[in-house]
N, C-alpha and C. Protein backbone atom coordinates (compact mmCIF):
# COMPACT_ATOMS: atom_id res chain seq x y z
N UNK A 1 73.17 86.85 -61.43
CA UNK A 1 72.01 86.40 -62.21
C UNK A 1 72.25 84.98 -62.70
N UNK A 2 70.63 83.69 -62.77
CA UNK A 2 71.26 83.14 -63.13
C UNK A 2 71.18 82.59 -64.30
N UNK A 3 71.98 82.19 -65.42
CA UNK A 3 71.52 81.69 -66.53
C UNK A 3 71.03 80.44 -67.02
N UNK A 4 70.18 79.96 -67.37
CA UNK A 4 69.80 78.58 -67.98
C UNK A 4 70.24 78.59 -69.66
N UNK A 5 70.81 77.33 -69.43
CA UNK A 5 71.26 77.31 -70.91
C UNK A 5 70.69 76.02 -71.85
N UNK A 6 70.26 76.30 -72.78
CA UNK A 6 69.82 75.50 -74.12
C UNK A 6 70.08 74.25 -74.10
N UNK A 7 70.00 73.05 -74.03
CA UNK A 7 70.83 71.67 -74.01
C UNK A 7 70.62 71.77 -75.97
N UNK A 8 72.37 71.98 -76.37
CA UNK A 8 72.21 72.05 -77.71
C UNK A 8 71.99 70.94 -78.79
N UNK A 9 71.14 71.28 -79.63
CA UNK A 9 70.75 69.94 -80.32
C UNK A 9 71.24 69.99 -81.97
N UNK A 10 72.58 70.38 -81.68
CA UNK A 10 73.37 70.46 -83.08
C UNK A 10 74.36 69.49 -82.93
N UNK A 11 74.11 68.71 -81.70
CA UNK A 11 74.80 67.27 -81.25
C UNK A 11 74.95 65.79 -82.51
N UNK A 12 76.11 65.96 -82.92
CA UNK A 12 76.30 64.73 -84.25
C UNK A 12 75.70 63.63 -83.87
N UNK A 13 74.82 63.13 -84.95
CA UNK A 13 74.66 61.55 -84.11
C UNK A 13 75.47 60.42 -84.53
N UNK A 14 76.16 59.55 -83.92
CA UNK A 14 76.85 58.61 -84.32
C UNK A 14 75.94 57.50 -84.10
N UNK A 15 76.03 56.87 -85.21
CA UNK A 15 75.66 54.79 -84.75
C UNK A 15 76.58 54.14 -84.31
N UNK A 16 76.21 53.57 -83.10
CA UNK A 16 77.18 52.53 -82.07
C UNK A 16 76.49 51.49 -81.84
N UNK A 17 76.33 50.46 -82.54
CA UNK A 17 75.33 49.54 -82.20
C UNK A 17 76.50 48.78 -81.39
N UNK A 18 77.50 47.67 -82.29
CA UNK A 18 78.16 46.74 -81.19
C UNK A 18 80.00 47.17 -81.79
N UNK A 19 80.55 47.17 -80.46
CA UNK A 19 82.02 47.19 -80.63
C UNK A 19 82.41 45.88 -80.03
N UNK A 20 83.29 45.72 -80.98
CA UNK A 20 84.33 44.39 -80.59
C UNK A 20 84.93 43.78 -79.34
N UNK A 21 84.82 42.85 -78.92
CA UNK A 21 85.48 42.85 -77.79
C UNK A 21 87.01 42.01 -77.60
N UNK A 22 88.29 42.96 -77.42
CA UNK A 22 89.57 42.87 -77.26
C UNK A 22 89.93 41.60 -77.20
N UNK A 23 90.31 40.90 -78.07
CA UNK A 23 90.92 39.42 -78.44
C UNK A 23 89.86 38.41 -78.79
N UNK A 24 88.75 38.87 -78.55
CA UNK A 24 87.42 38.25 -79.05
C UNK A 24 86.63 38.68 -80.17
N UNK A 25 87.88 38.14 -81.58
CA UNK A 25 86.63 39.07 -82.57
C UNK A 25 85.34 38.38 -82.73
N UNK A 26 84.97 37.10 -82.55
CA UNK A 26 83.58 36.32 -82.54
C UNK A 26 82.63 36.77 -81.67
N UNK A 27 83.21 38.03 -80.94
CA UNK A 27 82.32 38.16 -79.73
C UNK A 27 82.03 39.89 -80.06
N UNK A 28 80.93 40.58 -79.69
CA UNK A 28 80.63 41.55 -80.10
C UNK A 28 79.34 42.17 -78.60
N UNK A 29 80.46 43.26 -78.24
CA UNK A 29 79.75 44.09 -76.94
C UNK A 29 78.19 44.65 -77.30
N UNK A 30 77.16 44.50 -77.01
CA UNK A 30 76.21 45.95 -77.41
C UNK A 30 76.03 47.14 -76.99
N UNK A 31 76.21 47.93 -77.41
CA UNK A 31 76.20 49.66 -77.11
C UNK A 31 75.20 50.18 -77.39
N UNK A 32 74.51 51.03 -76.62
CA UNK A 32 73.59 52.05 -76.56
C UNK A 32 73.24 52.65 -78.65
N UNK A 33 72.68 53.04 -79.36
CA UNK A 33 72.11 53.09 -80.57
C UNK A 33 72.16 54.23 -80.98
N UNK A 34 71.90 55.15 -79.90
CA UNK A 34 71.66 56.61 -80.25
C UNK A 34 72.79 57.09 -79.44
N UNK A 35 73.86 57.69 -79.81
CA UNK A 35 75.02 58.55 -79.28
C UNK A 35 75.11 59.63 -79.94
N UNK A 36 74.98 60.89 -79.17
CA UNK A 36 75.13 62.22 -79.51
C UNK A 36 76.60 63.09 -79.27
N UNK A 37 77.49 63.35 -80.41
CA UNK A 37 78.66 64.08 -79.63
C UNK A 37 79.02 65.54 -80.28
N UNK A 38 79.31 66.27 -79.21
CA UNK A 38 79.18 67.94 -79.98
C UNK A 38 80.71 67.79 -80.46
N UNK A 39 80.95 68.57 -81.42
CA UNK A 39 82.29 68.68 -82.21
C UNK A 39 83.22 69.49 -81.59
N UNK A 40 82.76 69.43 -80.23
CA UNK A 40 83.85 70.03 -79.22
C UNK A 40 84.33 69.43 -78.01
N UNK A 41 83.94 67.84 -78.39
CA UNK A 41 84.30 67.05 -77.54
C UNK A 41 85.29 66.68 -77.02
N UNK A 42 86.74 67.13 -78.35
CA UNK A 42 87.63 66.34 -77.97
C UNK A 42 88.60 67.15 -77.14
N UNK A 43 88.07 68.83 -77.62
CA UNK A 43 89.09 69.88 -76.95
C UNK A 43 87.94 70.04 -75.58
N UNK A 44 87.00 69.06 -74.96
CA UNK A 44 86.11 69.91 -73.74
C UNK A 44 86.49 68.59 -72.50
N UNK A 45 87.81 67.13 -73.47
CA UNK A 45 87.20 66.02 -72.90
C UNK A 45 87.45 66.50 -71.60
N UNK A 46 86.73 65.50 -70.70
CA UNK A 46 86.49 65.12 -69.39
C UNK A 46 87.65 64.95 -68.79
N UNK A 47 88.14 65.44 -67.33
CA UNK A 47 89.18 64.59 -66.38
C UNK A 47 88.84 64.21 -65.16
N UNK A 48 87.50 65.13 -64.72
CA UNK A 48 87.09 64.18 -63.71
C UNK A 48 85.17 64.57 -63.44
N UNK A 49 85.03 63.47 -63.68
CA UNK A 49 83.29 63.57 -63.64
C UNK A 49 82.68 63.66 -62.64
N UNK A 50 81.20 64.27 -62.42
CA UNK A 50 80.46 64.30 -61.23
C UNK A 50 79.41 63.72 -61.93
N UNK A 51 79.02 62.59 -61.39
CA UNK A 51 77.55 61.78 -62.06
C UNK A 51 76.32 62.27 -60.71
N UNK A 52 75.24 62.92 -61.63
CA UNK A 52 74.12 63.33 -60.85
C UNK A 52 73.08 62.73 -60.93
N UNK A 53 72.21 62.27 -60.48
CA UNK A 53 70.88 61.42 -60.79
C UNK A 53 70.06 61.94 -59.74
N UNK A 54 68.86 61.19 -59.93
CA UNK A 54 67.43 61.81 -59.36
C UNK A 54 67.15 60.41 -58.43
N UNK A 55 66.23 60.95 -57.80
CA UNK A 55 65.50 60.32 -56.32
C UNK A 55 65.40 58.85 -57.50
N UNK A 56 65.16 57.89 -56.36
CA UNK A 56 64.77 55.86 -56.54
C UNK A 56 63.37 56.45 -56.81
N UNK A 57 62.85 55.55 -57.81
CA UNK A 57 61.19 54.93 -57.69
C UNK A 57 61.18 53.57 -56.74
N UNK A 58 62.33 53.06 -56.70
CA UNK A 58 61.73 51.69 -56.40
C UNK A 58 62.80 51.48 -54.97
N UNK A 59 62.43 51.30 -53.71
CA UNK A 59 63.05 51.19 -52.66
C UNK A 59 63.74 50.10 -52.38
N UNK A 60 63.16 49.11 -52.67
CA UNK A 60 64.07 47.82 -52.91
C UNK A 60 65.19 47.78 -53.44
N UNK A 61 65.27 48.29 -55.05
CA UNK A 61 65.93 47.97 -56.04
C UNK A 61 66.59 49.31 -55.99
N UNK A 62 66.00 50.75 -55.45
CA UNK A 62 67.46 52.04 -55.99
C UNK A 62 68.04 51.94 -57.05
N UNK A 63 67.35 52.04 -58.14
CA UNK A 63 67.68 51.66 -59.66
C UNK A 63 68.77 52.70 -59.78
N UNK A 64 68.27 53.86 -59.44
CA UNK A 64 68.82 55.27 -59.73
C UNK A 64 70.33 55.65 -59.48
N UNK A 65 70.42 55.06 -58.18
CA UNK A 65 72.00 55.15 -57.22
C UNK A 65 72.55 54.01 -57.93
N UNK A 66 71.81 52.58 -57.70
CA UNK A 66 72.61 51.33 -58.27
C UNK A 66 73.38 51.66 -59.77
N UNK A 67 72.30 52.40 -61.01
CA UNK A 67 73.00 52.80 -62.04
C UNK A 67 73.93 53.55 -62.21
N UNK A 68 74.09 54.60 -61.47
CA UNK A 68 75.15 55.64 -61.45
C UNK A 68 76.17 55.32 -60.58
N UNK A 69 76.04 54.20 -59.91
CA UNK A 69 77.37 53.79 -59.19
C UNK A 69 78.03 52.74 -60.14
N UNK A 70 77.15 51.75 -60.65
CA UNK A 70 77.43 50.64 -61.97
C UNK A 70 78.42 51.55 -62.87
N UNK A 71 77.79 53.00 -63.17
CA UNK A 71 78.32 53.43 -64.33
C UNK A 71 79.82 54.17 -63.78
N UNK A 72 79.74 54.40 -62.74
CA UNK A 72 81.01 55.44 -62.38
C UNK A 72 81.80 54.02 -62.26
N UNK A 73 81.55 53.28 -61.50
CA UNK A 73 82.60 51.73 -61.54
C UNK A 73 83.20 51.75 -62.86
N UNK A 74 82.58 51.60 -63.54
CA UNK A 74 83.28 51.13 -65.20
C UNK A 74 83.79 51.92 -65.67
N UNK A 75 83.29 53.46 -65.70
CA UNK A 75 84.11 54.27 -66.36
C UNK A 75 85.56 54.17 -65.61
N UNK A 76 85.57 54.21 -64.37
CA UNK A 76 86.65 54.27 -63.57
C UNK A 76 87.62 53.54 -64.00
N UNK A 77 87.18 52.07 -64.29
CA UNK A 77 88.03 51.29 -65.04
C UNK A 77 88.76 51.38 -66.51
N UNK A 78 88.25 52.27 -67.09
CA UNK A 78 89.06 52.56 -68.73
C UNK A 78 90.56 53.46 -67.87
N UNK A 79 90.04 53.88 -66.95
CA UNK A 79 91.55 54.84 -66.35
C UNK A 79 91.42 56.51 -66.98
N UNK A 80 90.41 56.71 -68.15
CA UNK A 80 90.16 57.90 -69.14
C UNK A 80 89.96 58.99 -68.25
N UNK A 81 88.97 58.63 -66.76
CA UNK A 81 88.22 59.58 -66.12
C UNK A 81 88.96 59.41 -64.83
N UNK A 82 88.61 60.41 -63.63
CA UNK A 82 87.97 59.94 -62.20
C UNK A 82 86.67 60.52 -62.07
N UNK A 83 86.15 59.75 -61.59
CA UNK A 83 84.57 59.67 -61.69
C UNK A 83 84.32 60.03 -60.21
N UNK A 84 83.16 60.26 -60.05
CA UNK A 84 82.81 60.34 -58.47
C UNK A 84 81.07 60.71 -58.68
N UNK A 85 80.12 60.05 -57.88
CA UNK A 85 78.88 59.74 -57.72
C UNK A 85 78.74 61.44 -56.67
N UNK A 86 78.02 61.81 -57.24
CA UNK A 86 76.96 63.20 -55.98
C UNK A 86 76.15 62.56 -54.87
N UNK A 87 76.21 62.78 -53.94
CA UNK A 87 75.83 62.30 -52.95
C UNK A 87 74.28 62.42 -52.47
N UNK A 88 73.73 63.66 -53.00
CA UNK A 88 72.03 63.79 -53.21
C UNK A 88 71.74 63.84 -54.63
N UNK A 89 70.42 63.47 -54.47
CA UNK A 89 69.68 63.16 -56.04
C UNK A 89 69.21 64.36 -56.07
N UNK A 90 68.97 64.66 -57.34
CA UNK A 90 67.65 65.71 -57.53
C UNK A 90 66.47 65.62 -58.34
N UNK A 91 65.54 66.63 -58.00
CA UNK A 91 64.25 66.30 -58.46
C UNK A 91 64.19 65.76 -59.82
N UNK A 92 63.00 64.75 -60.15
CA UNK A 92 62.98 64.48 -61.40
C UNK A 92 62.81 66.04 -62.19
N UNK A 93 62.10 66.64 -62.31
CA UNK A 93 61.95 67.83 -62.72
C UNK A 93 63.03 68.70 -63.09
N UNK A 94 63.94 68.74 -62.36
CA UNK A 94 64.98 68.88 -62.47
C UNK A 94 66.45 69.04 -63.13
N UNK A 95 65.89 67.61 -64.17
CA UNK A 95 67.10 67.16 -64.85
C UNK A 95 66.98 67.83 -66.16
N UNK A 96 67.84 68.03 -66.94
CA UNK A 96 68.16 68.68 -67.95
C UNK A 96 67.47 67.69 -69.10
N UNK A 97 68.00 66.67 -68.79
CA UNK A 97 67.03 65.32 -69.41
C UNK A 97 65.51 65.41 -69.93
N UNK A 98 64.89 66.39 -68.76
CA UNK A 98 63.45 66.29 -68.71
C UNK A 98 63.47 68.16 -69.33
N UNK A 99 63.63 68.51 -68.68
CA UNK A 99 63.19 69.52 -69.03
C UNK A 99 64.21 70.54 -70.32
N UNK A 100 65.31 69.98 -70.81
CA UNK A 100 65.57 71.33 -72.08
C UNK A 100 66.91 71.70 -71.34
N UNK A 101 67.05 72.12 -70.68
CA UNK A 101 68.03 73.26 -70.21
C UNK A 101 68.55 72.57 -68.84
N UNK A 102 70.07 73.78 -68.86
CA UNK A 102 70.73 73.20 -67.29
C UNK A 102 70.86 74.97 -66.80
N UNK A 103 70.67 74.92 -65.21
CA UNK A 103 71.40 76.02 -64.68
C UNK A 103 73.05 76.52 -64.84
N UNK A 104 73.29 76.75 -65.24
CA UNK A 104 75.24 77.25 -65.16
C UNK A 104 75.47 77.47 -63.73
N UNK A 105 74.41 78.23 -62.94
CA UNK A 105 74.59 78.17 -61.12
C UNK A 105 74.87 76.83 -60.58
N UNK A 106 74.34 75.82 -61.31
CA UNK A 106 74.17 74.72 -60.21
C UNK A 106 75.20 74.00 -60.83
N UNK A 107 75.68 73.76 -62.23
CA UNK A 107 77.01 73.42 -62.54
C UNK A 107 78.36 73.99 -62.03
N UNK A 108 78.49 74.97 -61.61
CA UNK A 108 79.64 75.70 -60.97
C UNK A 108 79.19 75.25 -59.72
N UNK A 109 78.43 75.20 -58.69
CA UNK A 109 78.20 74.51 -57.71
C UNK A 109 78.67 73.02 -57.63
N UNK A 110 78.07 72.45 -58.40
CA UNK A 110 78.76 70.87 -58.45
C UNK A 110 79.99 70.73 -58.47
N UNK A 111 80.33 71.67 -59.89
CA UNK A 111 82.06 71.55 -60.04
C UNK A 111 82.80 71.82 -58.83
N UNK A 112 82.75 72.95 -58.01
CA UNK A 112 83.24 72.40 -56.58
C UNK A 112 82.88 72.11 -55.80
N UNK A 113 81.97 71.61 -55.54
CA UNK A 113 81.71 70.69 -54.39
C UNK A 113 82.57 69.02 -54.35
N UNK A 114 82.45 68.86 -55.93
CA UNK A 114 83.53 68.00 -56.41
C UNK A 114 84.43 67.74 -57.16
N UNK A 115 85.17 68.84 -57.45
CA UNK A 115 86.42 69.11 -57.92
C UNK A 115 86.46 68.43 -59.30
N UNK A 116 85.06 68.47 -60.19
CA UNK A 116 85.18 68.48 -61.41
C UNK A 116 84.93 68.95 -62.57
N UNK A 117 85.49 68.80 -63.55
CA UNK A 117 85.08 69.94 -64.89
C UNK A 117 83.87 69.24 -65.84
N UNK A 118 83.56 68.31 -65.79
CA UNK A 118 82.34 67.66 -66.38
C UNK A 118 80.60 67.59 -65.29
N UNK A 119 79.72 67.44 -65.47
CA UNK A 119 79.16 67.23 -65.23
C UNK A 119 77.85 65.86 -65.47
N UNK A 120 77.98 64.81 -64.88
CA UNK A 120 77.01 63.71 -66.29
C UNK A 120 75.61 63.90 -65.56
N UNK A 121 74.85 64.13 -65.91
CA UNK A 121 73.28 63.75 -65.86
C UNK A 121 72.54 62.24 -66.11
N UNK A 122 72.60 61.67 -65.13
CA UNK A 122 71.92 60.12 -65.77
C UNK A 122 70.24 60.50 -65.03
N UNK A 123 69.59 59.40 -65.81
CA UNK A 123 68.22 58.83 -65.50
C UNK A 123 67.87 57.30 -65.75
N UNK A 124 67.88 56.39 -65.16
CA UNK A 124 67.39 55.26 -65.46
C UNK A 124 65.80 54.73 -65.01
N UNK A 125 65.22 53.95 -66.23
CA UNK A 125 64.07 53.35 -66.38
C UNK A 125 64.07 51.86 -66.34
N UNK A 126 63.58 51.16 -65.21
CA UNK A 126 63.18 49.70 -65.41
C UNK A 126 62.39 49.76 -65.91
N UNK A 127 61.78 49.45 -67.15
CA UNK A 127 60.85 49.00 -67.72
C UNK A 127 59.99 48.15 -67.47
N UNK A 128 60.51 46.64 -67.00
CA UNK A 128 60.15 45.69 -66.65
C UNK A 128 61.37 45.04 -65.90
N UNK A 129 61.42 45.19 -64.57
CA UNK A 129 62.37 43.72 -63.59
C UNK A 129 61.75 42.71 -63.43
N UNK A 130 60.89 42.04 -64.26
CA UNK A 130 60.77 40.82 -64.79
C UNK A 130 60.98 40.05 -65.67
N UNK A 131 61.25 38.69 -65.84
CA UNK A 131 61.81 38.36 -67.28
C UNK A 131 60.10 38.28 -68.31
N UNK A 132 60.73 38.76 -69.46
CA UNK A 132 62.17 39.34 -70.26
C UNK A 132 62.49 40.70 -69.51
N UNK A 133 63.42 41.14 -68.67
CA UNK A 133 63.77 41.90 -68.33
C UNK A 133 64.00 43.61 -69.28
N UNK A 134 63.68 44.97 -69.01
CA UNK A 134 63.79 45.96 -69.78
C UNK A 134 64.20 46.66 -68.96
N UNK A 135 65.36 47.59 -70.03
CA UNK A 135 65.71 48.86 -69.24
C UNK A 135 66.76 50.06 -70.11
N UNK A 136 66.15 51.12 -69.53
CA UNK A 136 66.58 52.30 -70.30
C UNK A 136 67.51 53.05 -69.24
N UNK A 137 68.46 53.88 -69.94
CA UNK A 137 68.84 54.90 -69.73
C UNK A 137 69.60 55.94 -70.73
N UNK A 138 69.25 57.31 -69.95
CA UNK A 138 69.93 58.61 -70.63
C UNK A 138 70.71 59.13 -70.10
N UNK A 139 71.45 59.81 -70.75
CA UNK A 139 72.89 60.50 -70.12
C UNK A 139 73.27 61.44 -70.89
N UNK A 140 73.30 62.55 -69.96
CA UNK A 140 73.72 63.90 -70.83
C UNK A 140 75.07 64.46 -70.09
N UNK A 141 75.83 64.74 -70.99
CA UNK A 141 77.29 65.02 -69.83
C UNK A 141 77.37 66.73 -70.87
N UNK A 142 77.53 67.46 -69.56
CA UNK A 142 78.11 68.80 -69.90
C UNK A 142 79.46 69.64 -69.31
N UNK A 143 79.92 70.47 -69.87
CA UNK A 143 81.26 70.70 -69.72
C UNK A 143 80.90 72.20 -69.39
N UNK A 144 81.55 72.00 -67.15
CA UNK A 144 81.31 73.29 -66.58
C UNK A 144 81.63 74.74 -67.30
N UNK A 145 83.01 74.54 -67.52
CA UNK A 145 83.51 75.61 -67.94
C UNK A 145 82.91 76.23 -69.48
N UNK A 146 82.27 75.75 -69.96
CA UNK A 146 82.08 76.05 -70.87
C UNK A 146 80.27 75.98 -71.33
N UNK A 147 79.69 75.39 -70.18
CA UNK A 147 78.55 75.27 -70.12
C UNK A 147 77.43 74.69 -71.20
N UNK A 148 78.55 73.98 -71.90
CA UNK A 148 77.83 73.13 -72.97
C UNK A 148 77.68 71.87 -72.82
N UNK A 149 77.01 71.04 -73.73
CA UNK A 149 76.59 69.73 -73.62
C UNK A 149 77.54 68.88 -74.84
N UNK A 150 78.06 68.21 -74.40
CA UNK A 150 79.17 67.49 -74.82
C UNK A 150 78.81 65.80 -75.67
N UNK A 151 78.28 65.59 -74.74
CA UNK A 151 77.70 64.15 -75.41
C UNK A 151 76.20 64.03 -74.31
N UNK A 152 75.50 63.04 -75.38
CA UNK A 152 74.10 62.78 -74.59
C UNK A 152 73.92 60.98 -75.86
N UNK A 153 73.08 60.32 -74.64
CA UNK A 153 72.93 59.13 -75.28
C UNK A 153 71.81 58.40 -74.59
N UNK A 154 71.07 57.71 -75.46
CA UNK A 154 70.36 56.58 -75.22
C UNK A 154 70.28 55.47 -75.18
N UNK A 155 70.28 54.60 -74.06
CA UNK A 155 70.61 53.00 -74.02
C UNK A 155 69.38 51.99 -73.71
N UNK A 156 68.90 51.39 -74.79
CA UNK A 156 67.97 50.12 -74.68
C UNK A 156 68.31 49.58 -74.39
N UNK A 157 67.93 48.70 -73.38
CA UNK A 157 68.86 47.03 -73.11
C UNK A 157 66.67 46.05 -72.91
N UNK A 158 67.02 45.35 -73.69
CA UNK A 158 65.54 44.44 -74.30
C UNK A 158 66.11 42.73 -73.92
N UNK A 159 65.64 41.88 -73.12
CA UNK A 159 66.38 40.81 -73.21
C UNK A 159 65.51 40.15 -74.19
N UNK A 160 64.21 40.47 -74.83
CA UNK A 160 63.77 39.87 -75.52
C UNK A 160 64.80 40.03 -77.05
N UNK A 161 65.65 41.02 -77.36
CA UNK A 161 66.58 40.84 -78.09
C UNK A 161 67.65 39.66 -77.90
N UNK A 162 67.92 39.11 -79.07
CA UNK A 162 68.82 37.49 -79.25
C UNK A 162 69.96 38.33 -78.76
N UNK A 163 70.77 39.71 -79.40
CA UNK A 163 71.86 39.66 -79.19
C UNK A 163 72.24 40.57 -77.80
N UNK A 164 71.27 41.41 -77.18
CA UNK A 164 71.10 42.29 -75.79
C UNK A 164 71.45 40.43 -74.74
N UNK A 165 70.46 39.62 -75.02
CA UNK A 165 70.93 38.16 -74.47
C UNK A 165 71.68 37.88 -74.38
N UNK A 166 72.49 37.53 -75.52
CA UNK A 166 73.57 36.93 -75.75
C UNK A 166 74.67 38.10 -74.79
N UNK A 167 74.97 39.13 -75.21
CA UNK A 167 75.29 39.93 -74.42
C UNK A 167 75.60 40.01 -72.87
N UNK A 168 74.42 39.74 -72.46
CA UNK A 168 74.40 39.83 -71.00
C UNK A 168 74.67 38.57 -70.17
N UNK A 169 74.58 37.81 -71.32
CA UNK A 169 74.93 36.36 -70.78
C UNK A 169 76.81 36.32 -70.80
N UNK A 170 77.00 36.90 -71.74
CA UNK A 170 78.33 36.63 -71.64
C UNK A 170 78.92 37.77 -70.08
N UNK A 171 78.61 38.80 -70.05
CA UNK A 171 78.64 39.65 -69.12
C UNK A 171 78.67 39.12 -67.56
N UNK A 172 77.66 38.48 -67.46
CA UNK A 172 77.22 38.31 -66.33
C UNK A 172 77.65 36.56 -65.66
N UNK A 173 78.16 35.44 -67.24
CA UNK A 173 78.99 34.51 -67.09
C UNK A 173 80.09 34.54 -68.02
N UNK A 174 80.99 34.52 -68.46
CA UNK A 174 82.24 34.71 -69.41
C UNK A 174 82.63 33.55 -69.77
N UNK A 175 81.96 32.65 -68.69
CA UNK A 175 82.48 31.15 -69.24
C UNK A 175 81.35 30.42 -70.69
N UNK A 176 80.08 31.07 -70.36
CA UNK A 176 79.42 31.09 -71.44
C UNK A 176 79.02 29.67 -71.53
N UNK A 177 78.86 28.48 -69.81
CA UNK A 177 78.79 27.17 -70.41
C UNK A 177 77.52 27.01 -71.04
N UNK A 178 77.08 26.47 -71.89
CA UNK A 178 75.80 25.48 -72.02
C UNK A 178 74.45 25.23 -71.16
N UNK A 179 75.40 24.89 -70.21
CA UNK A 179 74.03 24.56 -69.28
C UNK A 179 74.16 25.22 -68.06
N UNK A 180 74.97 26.42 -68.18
CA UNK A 180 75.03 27.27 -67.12
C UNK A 180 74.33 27.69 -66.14
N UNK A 181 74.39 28.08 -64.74
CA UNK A 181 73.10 28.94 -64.40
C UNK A 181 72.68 30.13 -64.81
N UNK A 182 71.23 30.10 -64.71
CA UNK A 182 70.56 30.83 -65.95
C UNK A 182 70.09 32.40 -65.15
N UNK A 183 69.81 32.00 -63.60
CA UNK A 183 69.86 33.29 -62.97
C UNK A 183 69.67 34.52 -62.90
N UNK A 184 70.91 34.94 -63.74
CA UNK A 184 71.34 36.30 -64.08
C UNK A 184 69.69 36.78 -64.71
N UNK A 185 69.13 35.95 -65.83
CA UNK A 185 68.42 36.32 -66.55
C UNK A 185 66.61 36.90 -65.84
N UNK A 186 67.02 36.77 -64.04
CA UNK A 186 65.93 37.37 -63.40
C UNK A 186 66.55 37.71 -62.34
N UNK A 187 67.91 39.03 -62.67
CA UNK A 187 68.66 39.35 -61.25
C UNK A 187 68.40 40.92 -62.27
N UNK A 188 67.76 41.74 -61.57
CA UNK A 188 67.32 43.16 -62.11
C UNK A 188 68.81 43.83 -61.42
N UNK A 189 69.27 43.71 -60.40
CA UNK A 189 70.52 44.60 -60.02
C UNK A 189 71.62 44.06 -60.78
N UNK A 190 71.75 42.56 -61.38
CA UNK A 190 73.00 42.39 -62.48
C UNK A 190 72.24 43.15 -63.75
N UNK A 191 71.16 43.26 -64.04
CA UNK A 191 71.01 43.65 -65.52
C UNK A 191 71.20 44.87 -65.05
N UNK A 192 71.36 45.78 -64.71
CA UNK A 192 71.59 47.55 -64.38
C UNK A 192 72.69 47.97 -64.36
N UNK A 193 74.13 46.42 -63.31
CA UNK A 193 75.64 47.26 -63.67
C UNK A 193 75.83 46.39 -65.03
N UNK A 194 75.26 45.50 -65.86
CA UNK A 194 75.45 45.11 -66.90
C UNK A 194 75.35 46.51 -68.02
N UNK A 195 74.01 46.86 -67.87
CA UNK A 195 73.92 48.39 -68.61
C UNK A 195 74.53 49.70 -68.17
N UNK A 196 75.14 49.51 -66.93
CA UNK A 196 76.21 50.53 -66.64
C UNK A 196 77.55 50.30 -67.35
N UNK A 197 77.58 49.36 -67.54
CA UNK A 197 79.04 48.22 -67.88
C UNK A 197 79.07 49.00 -69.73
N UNK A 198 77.87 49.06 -70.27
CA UNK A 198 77.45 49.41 -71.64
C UNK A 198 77.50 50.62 -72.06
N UNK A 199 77.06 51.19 -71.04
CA UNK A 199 76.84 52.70 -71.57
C UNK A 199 78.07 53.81 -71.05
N UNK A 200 78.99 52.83 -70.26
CA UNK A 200 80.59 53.54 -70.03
C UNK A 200 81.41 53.29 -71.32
N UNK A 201 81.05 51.98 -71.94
CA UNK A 201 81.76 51.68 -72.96
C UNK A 201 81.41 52.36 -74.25
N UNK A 202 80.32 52.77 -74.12
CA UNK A 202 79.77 53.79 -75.16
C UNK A 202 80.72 55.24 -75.02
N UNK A 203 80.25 55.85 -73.64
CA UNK A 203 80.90 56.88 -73.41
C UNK A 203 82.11 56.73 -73.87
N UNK A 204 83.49 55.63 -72.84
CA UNK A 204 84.48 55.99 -73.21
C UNK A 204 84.74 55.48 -74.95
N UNK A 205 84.10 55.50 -75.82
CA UNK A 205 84.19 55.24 -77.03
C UNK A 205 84.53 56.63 -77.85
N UNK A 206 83.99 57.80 -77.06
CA UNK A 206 84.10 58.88 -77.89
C UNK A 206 85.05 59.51 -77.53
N UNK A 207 86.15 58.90 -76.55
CA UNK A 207 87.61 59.94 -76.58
C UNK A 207 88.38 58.24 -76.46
N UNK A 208 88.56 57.30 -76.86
CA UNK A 208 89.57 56.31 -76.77
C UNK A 208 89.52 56.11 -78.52
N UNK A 209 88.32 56.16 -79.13
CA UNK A 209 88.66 56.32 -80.45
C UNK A 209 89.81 56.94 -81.11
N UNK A 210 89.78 58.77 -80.45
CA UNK A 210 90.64 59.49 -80.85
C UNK A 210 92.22 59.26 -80.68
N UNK A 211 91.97 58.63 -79.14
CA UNK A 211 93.50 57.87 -78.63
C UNK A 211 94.52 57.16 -79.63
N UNK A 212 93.49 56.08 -79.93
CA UNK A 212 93.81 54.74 -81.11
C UNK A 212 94.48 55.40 -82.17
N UNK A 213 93.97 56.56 -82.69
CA UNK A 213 94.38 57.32 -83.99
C UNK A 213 95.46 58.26 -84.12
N UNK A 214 96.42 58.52 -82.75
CA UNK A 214 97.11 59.37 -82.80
C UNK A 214 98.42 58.59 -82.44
C-alpha cells in the first residue's frame, strides 16, 4: 500500500538574509529569506542527495535542469554532500512543492535508483530573463528513511535589489572593476548558477553551522 505523507509544517523558520563571505568581512553573500529546518535535521543530515525537478518551460534556456545542476555543482563543492541530479523530471503536479504531500513509494524508489538517503525537490521560476532580471526558487529536501521533510526554502533573487546586484556582480566578476563588463547583468543562465551558487549556501548553512560549534 501506498502512503502519502504530510509535508510537515512544524518546520522552524530561520532568517538568513546575508552570510559573510570568508576573509571578506566588507563583503556579504545573499541567501534565500525564508529557510525552514525540522529539529531533526541534524540527527536526519544528508550524505548523499538525489535532486529531482520537473519538465523545462523554456527550451532554450532549461531553467529547470540548468538549476538543479547549478545547485548540485555547489553543493558538491562544500564536500558536506555527494549530490547527484535524477535523470527524468517529473510532472509539475507532481511535486510535493505543489501539491502538500510526497509518496514514501516513490522516495524508496529514488533512494535506489540512486543510492541516496535524502531526497531534494527543486522548482525554479524565471520571472523575468530580462533586465532587471527575476528569479525564484523552492526546495524541499526529505529524508527517505524516515520520510520526513527536513528543510524547505525560498529564494528571491530581484536584480532590481542594490544588494541581490551587488551580489551577483561580485559572483559573476570577483574582480569587481569599475568599468567592468556589465554582461552578466543580461546572461539569464549566469543569473540561475548564480542562484544555485545561493541557495547551496543556504542549504549547506544548516549542518556547517553545527560543524563550527563542535
Amino acid at each position: 500500500m501506498i502512503r502519502m505523507h504530510w509535508i510537515l509544517a512544524c518546520l522552524a523558520v530561520s532568517g538568513c538574509g546575508v552570510l559573510p563571505t570568508k576573509g571578506q568581512d566588507c563583503q556579504a553573500l545573499v541567501l534565500p529569506t525564508k529557510l525552514r529546518i525540522s529539529a531533526h535535521s541534524e540527527e536526519l543530515r544528508p550524505r548523499r542527495i538525489v535532486i529531482v525537478t520537473t519538465h523545462d518551460l523554456q527550451d532554450r534556456l532549461k531553467e529547470q535542469r540548468a538549476f538543479a545542476e547549478a545547485l548540485a555543482s555547489h553543493l558538491e563543492r562544500s564536500t558536506l554532500f555527494d549530490v547527484v541530479v535524477a535523470r527524468d523530471p517529473i510532472c509539475r503536479e507532481q511535486l510535493p512543492l505543489r501539491s502538500g504531500l510526497f509518496d514514501e513509494q516513490k522516495l524508496v524508489e529514488l533512494s535506489h535508483a540512486y543510492t541516496a538517503d535524502t531526497v531534494l525537490y527543486c522548482e525554479a521560476d524565471f520571472r523575468s530573463p530580462y533586465a532587471p532580471m527575476q528569479f525564484e526558487a523552492q526546495v524541499l529536501m526529505v529524508n527517505v528513511a524516515q520520510a520526513i521533510a527536513i528543510v524547505a526554502l525560498n529564494g528571491e533573487f530581484n536584480l532590481e535589489n542594490p544588494e541581490v546586484r551587488r551580489d551577483f556582480s561580485q559572483f559573476a566578476d570577483p574582480s569587481m572593476r569599475p568599468t567592468g563588463n556589465s554582461s552578466h547583468l543580461n546572461s539569464p543562465s549566469r543569473f540561475i548558477e548564480y542562484a544555485g551558487s545561493r541557495i547551496a549556501l543556504s542549504i549547506e548553512s544548516v549542518w556547517s553551522r553545527n560543524d563550527s560549534g563542535n
